[in-house]
N, C-alpha and C. Protein backbone atom coordinates (compact mmCIF):
# COMPACT_ATOMS: atom_id res chain seq x y z
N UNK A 1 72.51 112.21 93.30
CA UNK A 1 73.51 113.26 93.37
C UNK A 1 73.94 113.49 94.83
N UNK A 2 72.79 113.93 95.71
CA UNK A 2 73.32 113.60 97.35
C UNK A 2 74.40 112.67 97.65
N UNK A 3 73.62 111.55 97.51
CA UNK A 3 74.77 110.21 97.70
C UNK A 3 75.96 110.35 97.44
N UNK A 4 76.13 111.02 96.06
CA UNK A 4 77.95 111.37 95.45
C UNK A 4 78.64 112.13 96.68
N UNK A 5 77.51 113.17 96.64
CA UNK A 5 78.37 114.38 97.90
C UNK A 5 79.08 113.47 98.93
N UNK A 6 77.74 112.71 99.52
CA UNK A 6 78.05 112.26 101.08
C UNK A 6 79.25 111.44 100.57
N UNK A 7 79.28 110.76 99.85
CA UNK A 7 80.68 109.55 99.65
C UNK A 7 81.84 110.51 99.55
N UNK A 8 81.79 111.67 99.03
CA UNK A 8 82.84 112.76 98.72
C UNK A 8 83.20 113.03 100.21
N UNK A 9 82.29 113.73 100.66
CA UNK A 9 82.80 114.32 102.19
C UNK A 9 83.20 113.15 102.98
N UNK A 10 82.84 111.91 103.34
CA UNK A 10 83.08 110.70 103.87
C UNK A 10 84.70 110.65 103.53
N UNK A 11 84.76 110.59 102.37
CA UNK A 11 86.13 110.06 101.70
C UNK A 11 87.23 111.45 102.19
N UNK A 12 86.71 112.23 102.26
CA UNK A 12 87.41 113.49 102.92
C UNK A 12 87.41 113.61 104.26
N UNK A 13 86.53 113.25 104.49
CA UNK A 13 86.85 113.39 106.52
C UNK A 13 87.55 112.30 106.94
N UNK A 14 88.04 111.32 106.44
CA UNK A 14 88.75 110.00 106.79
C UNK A 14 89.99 110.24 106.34
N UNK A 15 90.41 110.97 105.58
CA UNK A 15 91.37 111.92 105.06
C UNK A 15 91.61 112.71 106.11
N UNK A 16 91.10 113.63 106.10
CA UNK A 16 91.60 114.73 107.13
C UNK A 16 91.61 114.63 108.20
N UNK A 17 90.70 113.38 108.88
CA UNK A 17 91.49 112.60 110.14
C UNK A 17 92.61 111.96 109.88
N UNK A 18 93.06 111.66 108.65
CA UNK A 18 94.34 110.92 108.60
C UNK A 18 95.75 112.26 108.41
N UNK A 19 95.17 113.24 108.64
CA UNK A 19 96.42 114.46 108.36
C UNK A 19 96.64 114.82 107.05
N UNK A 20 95.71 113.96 106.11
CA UNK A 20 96.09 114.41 104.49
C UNK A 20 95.37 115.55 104.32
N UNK A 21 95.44 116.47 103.70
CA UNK A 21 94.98 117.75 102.94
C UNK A 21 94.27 117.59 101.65
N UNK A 22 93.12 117.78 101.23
CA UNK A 22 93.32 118.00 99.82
C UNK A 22 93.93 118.37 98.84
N UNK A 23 94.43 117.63 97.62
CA UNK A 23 95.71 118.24 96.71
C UNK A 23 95.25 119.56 96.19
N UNK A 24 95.97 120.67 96.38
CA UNK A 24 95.66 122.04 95.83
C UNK A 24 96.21 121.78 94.38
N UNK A 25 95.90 121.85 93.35
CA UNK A 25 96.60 121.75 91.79
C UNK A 25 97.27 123.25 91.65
N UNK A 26 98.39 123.01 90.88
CA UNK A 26 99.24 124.48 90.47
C UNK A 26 98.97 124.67 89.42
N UNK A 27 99.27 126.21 89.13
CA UNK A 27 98.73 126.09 87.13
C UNK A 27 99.73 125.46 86.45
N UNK A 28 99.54 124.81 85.34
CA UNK A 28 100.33 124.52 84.34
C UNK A 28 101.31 122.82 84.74
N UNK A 29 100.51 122.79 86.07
CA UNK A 29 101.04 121.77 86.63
C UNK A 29 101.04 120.01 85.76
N UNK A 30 102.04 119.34 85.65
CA UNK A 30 102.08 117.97 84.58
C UNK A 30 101.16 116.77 85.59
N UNK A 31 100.39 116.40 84.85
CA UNK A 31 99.55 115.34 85.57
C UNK A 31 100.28 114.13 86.48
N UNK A 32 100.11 113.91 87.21
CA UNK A 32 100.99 112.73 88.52
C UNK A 32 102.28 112.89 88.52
N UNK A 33 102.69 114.20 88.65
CA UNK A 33 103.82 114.37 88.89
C UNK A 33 104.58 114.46 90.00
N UNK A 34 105.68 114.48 90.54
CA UNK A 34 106.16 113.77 91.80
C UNK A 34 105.37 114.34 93.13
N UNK A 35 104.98 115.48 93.23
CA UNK A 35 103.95 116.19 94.09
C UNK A 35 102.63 115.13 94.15
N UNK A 36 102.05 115.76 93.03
CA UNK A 36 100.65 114.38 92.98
C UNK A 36 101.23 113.31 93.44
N UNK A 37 102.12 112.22 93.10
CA UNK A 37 102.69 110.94 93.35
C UNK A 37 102.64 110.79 95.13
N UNK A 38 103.02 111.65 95.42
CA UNK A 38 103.64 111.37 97.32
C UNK A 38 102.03 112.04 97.41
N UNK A 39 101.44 112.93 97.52
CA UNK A 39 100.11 113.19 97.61
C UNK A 39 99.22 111.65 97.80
N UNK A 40 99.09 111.17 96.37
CA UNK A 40 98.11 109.86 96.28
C UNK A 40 99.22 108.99 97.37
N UNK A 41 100.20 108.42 97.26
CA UNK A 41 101.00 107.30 98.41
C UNK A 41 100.69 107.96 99.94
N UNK A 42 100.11 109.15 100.33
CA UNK A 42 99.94 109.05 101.74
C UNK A 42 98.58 108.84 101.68
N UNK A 43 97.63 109.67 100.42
CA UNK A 43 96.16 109.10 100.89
C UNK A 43 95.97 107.22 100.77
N UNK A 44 96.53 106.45 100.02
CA UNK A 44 97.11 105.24 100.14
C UNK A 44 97.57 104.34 101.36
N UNK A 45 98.47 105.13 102.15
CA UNK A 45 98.55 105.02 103.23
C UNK A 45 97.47 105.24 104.18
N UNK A 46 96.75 106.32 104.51
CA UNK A 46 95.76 106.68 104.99
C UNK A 46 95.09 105.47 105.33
N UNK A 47 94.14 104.76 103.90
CA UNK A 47 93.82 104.08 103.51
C UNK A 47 94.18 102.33 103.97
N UNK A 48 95.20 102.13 104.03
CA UNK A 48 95.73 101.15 104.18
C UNK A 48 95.33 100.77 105.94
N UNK A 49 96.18 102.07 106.38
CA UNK A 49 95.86 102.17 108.01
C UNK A 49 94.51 101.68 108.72
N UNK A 50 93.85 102.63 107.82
CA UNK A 50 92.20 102.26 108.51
C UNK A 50 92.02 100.99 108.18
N UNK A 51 92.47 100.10 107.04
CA UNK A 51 92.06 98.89 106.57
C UNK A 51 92.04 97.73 107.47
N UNK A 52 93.76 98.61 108.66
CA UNK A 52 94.14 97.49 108.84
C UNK A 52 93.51 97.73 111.03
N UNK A 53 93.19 98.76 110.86
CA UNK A 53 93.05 99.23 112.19
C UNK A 53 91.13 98.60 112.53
N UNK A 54 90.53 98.12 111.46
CA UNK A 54 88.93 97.67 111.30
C UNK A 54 89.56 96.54 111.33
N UNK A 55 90.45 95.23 110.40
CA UNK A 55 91.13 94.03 110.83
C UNK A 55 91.04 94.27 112.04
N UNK A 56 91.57 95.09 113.10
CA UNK A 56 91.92 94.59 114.63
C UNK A 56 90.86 94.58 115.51
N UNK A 57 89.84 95.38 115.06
CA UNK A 57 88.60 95.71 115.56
C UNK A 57 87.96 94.59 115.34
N UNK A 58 87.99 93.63 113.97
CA UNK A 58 86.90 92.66 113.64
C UNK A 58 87.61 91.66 114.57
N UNK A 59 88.91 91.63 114.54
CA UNK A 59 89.66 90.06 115.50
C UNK A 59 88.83 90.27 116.92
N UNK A 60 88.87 91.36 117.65
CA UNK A 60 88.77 91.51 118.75
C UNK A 60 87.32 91.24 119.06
N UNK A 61 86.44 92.05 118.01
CA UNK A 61 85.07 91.51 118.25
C UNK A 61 84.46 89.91 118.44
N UNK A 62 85.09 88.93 117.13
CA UNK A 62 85.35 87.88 117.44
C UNK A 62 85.55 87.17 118.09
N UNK A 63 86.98 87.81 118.99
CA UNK A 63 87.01 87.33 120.21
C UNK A 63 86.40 87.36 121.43
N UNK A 64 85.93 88.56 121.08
CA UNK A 64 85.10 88.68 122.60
C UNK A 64 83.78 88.06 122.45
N UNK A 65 83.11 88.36 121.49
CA UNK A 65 81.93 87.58 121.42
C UNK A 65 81.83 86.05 121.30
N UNK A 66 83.18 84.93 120.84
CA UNK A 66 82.83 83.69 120.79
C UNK A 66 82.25 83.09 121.75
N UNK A 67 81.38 82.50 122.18
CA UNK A 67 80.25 81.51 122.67
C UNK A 67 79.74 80.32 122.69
N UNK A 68 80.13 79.48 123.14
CA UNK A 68 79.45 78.39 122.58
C UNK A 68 78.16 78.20 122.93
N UNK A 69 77.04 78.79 122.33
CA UNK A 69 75.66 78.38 122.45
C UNK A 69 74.99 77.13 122.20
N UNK A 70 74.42 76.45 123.03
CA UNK A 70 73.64 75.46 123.26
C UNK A 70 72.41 75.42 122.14
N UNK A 71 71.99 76.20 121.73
CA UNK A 71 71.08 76.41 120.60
C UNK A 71 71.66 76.72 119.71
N UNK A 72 71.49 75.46 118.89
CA UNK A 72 71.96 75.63 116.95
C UNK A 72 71.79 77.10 116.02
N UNK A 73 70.15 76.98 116.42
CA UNK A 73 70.06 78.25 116.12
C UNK A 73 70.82 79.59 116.10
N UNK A 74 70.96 79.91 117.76
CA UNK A 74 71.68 80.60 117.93
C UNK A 74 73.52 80.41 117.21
N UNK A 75 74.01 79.48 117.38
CA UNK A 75 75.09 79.15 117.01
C UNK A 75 75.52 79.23 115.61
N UNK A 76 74.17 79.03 114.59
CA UNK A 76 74.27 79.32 113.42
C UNK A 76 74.18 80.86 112.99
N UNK A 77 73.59 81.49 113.26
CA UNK A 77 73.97 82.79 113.44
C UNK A 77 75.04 83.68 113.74
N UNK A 78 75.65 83.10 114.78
CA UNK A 78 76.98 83.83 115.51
C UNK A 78 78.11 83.68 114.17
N UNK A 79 77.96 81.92 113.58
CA UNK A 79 78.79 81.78 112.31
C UNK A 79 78.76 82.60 111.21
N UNK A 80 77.07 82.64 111.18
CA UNK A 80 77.07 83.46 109.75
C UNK A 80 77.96 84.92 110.29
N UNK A 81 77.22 85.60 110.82
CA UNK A 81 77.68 86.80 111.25
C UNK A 81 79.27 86.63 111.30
N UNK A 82 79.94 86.07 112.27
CA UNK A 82 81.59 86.02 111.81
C UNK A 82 81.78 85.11 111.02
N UNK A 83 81.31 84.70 109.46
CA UNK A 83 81.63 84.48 108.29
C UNK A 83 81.80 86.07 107.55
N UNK A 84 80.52 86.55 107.97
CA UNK A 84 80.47 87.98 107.23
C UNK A 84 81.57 89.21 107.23
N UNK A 85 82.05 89.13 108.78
CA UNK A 85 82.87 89.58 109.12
C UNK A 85 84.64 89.32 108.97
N UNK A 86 84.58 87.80 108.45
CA UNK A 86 85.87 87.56 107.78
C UNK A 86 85.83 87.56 106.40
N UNK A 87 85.03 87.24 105.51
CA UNK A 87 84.64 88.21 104.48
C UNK A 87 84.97 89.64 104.16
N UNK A 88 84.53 90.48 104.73
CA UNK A 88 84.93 91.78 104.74
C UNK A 88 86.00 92.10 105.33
N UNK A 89 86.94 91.21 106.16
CA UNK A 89 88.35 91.15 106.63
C UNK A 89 89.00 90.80 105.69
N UNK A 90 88.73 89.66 104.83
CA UNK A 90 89.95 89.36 103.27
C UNK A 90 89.59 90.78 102.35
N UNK A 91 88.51 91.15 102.37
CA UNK A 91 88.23 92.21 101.10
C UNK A 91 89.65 93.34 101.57
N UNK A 92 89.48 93.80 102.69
CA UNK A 92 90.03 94.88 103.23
C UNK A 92 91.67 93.96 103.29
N UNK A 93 91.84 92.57 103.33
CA UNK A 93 93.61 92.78 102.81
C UNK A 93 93.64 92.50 101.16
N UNK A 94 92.79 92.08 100.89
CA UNK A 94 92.62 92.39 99.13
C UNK A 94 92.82 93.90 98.82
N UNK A 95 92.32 94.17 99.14
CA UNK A 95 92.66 96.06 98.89
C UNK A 95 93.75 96.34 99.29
N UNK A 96 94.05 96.03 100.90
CA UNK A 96 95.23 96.55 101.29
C UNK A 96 96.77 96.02 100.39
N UNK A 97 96.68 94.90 99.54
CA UNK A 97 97.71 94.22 98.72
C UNK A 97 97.74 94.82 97.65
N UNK A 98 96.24 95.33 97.31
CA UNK A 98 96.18 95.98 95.55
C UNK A 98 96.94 97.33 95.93
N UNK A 99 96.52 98.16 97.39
CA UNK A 99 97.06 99.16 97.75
C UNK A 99 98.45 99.54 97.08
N UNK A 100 99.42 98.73 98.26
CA UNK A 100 100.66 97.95 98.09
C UNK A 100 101.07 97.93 96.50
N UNK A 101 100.59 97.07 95.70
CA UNK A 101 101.22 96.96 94.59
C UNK A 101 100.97 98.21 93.43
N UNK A 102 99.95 98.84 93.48
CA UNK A 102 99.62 99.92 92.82
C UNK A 102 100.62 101.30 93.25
N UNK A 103 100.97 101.50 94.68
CA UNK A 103 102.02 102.01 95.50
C UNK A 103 102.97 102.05 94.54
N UNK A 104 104.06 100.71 94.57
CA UNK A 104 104.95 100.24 94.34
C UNK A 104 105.16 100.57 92.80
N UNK A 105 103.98 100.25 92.05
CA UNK A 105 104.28 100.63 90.42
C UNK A 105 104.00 102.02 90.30
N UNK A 106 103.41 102.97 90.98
CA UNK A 106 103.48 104.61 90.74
C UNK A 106 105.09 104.92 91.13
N UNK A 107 105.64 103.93 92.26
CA UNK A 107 106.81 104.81 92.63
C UNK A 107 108.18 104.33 91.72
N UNK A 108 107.77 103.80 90.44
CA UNK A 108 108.99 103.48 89.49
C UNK A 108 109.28 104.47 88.74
């Protein structure tokens, strides 16, 4: 149950560094209606941003750290590690595309 919280507040403070608000609901209000709609497309946005602002962070790390080490060892490591890290660079434009297209079909 902790865990839920912390992912809750996490998912909210990355939010409210992004300028989004939590959606206040109105009474009687119709479910995803154009309010909700632009609501979810900026936390979307939000979202997208950071996706793409960790992309620039992982290029750069990359870059700065490439090496050519003389020890395999070592060298096999540096790969795995930026394998891992381009890994979790396609996930984050996998998302950022599902983002995008999920966007695109709320706003029809």
């Amino acid at each position: 149950m902790q865990e839920g919280q912390n992912r809750k507040t996490s998912s909210l403070s990355i939010l409210a560094i992004a300028g989004v608000e939590p959606y206040q609901e109105k009474p009687g209000e119709e479910y995803m209606n154009e309010a909700q709609l632009s609501h979810f497309k900026r936390i979307l946005e939000a979202w997208r941003n950071q996706l793409r602002d960790e992309v620039d962070r992982t290029v750069t790390h990359m870059q700065d750290e490439a090496a050519n080490f003389p020890d395999p060892v070592d060298r096999a490591a540096q790969e795995e590690e930026f394998s891992l890290e381009l890994r979790n660079r396609d996930r984050g434009a996998q998302t950022d595309q599902k983002d995008r297209e999920d966007a695109e079909e709320s706003g029809r």
